[in-house]
Protein backbone atom coordinates (compact mmCIF):
# COMPACT_ATOMS: atom_id res chain seq x y z
CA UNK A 1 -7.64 52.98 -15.23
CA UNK A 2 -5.23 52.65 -18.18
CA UNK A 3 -3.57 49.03 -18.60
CA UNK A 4 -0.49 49.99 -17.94
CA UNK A 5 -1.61 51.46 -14.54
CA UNK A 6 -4.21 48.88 -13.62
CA UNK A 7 -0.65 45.93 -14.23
CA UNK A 8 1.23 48.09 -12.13
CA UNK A 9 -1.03 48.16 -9.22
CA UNK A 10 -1.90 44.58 -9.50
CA UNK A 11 1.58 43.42 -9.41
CA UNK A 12 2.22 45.95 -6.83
CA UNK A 13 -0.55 43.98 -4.63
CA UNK A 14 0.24 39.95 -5.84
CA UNK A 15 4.02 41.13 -4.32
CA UNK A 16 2.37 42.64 -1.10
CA UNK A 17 0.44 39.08 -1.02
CA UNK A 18 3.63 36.92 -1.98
CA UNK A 19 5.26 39.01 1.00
CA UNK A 20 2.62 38.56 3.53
CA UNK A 21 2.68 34.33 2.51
CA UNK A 22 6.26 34.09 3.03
CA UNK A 23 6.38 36.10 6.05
CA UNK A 24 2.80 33.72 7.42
CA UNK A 25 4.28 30.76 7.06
CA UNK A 26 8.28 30.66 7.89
CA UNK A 27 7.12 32.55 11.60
CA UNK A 28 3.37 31.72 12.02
CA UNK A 29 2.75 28.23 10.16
CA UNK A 30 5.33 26.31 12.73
CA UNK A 31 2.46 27.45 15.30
CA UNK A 32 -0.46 26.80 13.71
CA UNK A 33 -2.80 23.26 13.89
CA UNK A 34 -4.08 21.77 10.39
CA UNK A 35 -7.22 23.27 10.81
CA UNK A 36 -5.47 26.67 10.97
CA UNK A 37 -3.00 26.14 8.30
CA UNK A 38 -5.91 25.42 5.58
CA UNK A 39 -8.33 27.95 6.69
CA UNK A 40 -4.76 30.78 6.49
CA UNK A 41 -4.56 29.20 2.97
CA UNK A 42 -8.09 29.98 2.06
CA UNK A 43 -7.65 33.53 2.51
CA UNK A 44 -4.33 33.81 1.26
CA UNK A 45 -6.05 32.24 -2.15
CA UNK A 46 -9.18 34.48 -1.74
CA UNK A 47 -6.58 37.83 -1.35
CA UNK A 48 -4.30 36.68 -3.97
CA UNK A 49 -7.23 36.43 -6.90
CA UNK A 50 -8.59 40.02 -5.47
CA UNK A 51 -5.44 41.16 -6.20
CA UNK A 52 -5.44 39.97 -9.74
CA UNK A 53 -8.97 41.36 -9.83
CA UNK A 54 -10.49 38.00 -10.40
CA UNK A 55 -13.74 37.40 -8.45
CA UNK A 56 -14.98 33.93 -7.40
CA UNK A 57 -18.12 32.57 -7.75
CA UNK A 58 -19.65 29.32 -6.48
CA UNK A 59 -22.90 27.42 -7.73
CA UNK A 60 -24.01 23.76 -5.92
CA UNK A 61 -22.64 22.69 -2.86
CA UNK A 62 -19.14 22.92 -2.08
CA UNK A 63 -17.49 19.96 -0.31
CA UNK A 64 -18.17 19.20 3.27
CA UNK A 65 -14.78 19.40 5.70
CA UNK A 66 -17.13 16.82 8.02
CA UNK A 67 -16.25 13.60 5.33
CA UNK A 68 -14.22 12.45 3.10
CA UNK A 69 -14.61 13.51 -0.23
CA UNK A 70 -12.59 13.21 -3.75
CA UNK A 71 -13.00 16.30 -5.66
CA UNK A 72 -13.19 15.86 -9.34
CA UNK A 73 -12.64 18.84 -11.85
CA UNK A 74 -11.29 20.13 -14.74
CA UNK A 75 -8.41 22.02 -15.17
CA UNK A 76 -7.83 25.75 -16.80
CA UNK A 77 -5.52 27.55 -15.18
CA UNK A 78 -2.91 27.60 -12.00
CA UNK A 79 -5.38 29.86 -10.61
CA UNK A 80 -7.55 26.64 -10.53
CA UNK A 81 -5.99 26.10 -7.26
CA UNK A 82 -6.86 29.37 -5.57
CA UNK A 83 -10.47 29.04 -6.76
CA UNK A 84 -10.93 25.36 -5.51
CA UNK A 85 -8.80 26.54 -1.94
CA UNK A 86 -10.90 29.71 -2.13
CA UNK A 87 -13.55 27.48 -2.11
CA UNK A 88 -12.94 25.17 0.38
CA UNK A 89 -9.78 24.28 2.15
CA UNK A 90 -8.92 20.81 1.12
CA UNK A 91 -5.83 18.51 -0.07
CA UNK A 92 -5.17 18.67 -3.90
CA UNK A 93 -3.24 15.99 -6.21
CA UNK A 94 -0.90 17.99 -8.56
CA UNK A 95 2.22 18.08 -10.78
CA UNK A 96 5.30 17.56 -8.75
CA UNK A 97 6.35 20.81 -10.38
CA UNK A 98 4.07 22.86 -8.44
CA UNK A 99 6.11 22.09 -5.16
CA UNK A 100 8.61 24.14 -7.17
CA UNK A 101 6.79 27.70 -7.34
CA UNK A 102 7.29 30.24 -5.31
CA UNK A 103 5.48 30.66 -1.91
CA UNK A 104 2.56 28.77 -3.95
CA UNK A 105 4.86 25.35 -3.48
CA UNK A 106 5.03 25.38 0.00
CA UNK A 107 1.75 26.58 0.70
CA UNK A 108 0.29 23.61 -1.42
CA UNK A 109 3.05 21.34 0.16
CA UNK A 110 2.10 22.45 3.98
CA UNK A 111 -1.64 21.39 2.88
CA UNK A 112 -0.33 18.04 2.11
CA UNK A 113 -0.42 18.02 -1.66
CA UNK A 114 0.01 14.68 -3.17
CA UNK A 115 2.25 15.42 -5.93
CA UNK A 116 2.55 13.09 -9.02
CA UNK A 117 5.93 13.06 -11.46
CA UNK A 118 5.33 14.29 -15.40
CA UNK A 119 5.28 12.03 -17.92
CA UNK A 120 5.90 8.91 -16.14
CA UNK A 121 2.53 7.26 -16.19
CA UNK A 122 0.96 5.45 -13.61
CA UNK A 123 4.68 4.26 -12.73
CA UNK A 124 5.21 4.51 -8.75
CA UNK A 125 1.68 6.07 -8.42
CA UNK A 126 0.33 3.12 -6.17
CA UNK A 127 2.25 4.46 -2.88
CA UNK A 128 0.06 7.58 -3.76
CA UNK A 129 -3.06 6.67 -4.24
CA UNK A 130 -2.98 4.73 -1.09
CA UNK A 131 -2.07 7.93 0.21
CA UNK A 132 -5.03 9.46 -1.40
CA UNK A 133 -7.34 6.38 -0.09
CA UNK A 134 -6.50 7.01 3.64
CA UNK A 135 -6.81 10.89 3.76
CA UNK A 136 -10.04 9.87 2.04
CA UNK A 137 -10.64 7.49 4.59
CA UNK A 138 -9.35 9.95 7.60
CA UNK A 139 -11.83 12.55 6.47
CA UNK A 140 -9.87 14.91 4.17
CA UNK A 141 -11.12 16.32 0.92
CA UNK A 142 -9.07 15.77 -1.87
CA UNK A 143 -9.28 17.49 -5.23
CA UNK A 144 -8.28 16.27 -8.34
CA UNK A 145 -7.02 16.91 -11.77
CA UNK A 146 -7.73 14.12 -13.65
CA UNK A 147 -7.06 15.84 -17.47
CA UNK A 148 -3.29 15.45 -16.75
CA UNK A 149 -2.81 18.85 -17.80
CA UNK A 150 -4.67 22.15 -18.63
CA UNK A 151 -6.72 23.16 -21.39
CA UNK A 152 -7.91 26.56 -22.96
CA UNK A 153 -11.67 25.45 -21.12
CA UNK A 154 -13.80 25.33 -24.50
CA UNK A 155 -13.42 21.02 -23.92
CA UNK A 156 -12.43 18.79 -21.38
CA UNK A 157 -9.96 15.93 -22.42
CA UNK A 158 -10.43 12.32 -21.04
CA UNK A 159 -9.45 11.46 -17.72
CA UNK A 160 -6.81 8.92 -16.36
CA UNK A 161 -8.16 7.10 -13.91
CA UNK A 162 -5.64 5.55 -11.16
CA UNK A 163 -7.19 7.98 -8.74
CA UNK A 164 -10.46 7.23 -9.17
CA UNK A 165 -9.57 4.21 -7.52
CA UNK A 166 -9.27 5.40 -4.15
CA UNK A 167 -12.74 6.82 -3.85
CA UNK A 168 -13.78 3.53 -4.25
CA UNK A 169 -11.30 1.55 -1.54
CA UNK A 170 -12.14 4.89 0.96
CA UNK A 171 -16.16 3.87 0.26
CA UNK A 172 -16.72 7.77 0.04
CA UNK A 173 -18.30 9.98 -2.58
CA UNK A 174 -16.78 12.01 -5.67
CA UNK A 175 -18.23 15.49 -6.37
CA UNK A 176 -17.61 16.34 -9.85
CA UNK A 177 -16.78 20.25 -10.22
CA UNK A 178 -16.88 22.15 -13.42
CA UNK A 179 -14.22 25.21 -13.49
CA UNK A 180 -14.85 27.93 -15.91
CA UNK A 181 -13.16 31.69 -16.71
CA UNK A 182 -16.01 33.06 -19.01
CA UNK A 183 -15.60 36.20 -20.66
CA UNK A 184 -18.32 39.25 -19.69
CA UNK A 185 -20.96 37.60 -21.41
CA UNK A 186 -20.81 35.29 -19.39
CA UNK A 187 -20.90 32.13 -21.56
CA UNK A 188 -17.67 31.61 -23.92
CA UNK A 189 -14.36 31.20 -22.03
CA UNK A 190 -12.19 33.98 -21.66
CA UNK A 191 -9.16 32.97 -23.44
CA UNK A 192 -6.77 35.25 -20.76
CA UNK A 193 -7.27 33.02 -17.95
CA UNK A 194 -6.03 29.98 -19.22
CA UNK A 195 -2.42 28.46 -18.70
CA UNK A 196 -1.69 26.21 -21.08
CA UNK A 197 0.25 25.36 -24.41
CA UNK A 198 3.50 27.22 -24.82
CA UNK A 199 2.52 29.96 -22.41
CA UNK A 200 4.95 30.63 -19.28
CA UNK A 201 3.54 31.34 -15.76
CA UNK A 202 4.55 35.00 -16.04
CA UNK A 203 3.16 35.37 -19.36
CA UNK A 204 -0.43 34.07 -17.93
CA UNK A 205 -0.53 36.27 -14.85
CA UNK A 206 0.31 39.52 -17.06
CA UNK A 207 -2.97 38.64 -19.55
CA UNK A 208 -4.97 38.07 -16.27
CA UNK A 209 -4.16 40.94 -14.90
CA UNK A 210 -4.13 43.31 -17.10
CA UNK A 211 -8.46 42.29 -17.96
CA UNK A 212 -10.78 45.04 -16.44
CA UNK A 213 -12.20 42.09 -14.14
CA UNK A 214 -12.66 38.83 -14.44
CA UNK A 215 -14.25 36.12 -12.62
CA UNK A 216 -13.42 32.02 -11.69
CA UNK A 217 -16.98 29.81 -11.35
CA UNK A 218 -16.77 26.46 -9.71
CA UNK A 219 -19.98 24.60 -10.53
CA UNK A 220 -20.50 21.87 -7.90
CA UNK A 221 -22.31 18.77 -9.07
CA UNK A 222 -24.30 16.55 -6.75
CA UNK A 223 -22.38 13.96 -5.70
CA UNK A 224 -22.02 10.38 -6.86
CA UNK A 225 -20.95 6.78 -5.57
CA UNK A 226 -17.30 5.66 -7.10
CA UNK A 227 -17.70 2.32 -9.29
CA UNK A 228 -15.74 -1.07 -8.44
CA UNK A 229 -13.81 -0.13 -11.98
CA UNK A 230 -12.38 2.81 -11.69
CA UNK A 231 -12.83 3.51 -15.86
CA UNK A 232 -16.27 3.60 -15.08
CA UNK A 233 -16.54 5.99 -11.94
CA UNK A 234 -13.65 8.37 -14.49
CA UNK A 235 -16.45 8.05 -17.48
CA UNK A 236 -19.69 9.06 -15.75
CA UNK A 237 -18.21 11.61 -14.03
CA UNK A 238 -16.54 13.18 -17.08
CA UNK A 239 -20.16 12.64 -19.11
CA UNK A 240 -21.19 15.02 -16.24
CA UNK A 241 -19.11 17.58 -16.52
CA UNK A 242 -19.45 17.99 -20.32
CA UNK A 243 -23.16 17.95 -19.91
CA UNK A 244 -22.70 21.05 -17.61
CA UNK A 245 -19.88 22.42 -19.73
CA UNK A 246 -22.16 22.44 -22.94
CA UNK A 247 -25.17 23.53 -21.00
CA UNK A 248 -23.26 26.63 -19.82
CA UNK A 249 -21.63 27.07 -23.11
C-alpha cells in the first residue's frame, strides 16, 4: 500500500471511530454505570490506535482496578492516553487543554480527568490533588504525567512533584510506567510518534499514520511505597524509569 493510500484509509477509519465515540456517548453514556463508561473507553482507545495502525504492547503488570493506585509515566505523545486507557481503564491528570479536543475531551472528561491549567504552577493545584488523594483513597487508578509536557522519548525531563503527594496522604502505591514508540528495530524511538515542540495535533497524526506500522510499549515497573516528601517519592521513581529507559535504549 502506497502512502498516499494507506493515509487515506486510515483517516477514513479514525473518522468512522470519531463517529462511533460521538454517537456512544451523547445516546449510550447517559445509560451507562462507571464501570461501563471506562471499560467503552478502553476499546474506543484500543480501535482508535488500530486504526492508526499502531499496535500496543504491554510488559510487567498493569495496574489493578481492585486498589488504589497512582500511575507514574512519561510522556511522548497524545496517543499516550490511548495506550495507558488501552491498557487499563483508569482516571488520568492532564492539561486542561485536553478537555478541549474533539470527542477525546469528553471522553477523558466522562472518566473524570483531573485537569491542571498551563503555566500556572502549583497555583490552585491543592483543591486537585485532594481530589487526586480521595479517588486514590476510593479505589481509582490514577495516571500521571509528571514531565509537565511531552518529549521526543530519547530522555525523560524531571518531574514536578505536587502529585506525588497524594500517593502518600491515600497510603497507596505508585507504579512507575515507562512509555516508548521505538522504531522497527525495536530499540531507538521512532521520531513519528511523538507530539511535541512546534508540531500541531494534525501534523502528528498524519506522520503516525502514514508509518507502515508502528507500535506503543508500556513497561510496568513493580510497584513502590510513596515517601513522606514528596521530592523524594518524584526522584526514585524517575531514577527508575531512566534505568529502564537506558536499558531498553
Amino acid at each position: 500500500m502506497n502512502t498516499r493510500l494507506r493515509i487515506t484509509f486510515r483517516l477514513f477509519c479514525i473518522v468512522l471511530c470519531l463517529l462511533y465515540g460521538m454517537a456512544e456517548m451523547f445516546f449510550l453514556f447517559p445509560f451507562y454505570s462507571k464501570t461501563r463508561k471506562l471499560r467503552a473507553i478502553q476499546i474506543w482507545s484500543l480501535r482508535v490506535m488500530a486504526s492508526c495502525g499502531m499496535k500496543l504492547e504491554t510488559f510487567g503488570v498493569p495496574p489493578s482496578s481492585a486498589h488504589g493506585q497512582l500511575v507514574v509515566a512519561n510522556h511522548i505523545s497524545w496517543m499516550d492516553i490511548m495506550a495507558f486507557n488501552g491498557a487499563f481503564p483508569g482516571r488520568f491528570v492532564a492539561k486542561d487543554d485536553v478537555a478541549g479536543w474533539p470527542v477525546i475531551g469528553y471522553l477523558a472528561t466522562q472518566a473524570q480527568t483531573v485537569y491542571v491549567a498551563r503555566n500556572k504552577g502549583t497555583a490552585g493545584n491543592g483543591e486537585k490533588i485532594r481530589t487526586v488523594t480521595q479517588a486514590l483513597q476510593n479505589g481509582d487508578t490514577v495516571a500521571l504525567f509528571p514531565e509537565g509536557t511531552s518529549t521526543g522519548g530519547s530522555s525523560i525531563l524531571p518531574f514536578k512533584t505536587s502529585f506525588f503527594q497524594a500517593a502518600y496522604d491515600a497510603g497507596v502505591p505508585i507504579v512507575p510506567a515507562l512509555c516508548r514508540y521505538p522504531n522497527p528495530d525495536g530499540t531507538s524511538p521512532s521520531p513519528h510518534s511523538a507530539y511535541h515542540t512546534d508540531i500541531s495535533l494534525w501534523q502528528s497524526i498524519i506522520m503516525i499514520i502514514s508509518q507502515p506500522e508502528s507500535k506503543a510499549e508500556l513497561h510496568f515497573l513493580p510497584p513502590v511505597s510513596p515517601h513522606e516528601d514528596r521530592r523524594e517519592s518524584a526522584a526514585e521513581v524517575h531514577a527508575l524509569l531512566l534505568a529502564k529507559q537506558k536499558e531498553l535504549g
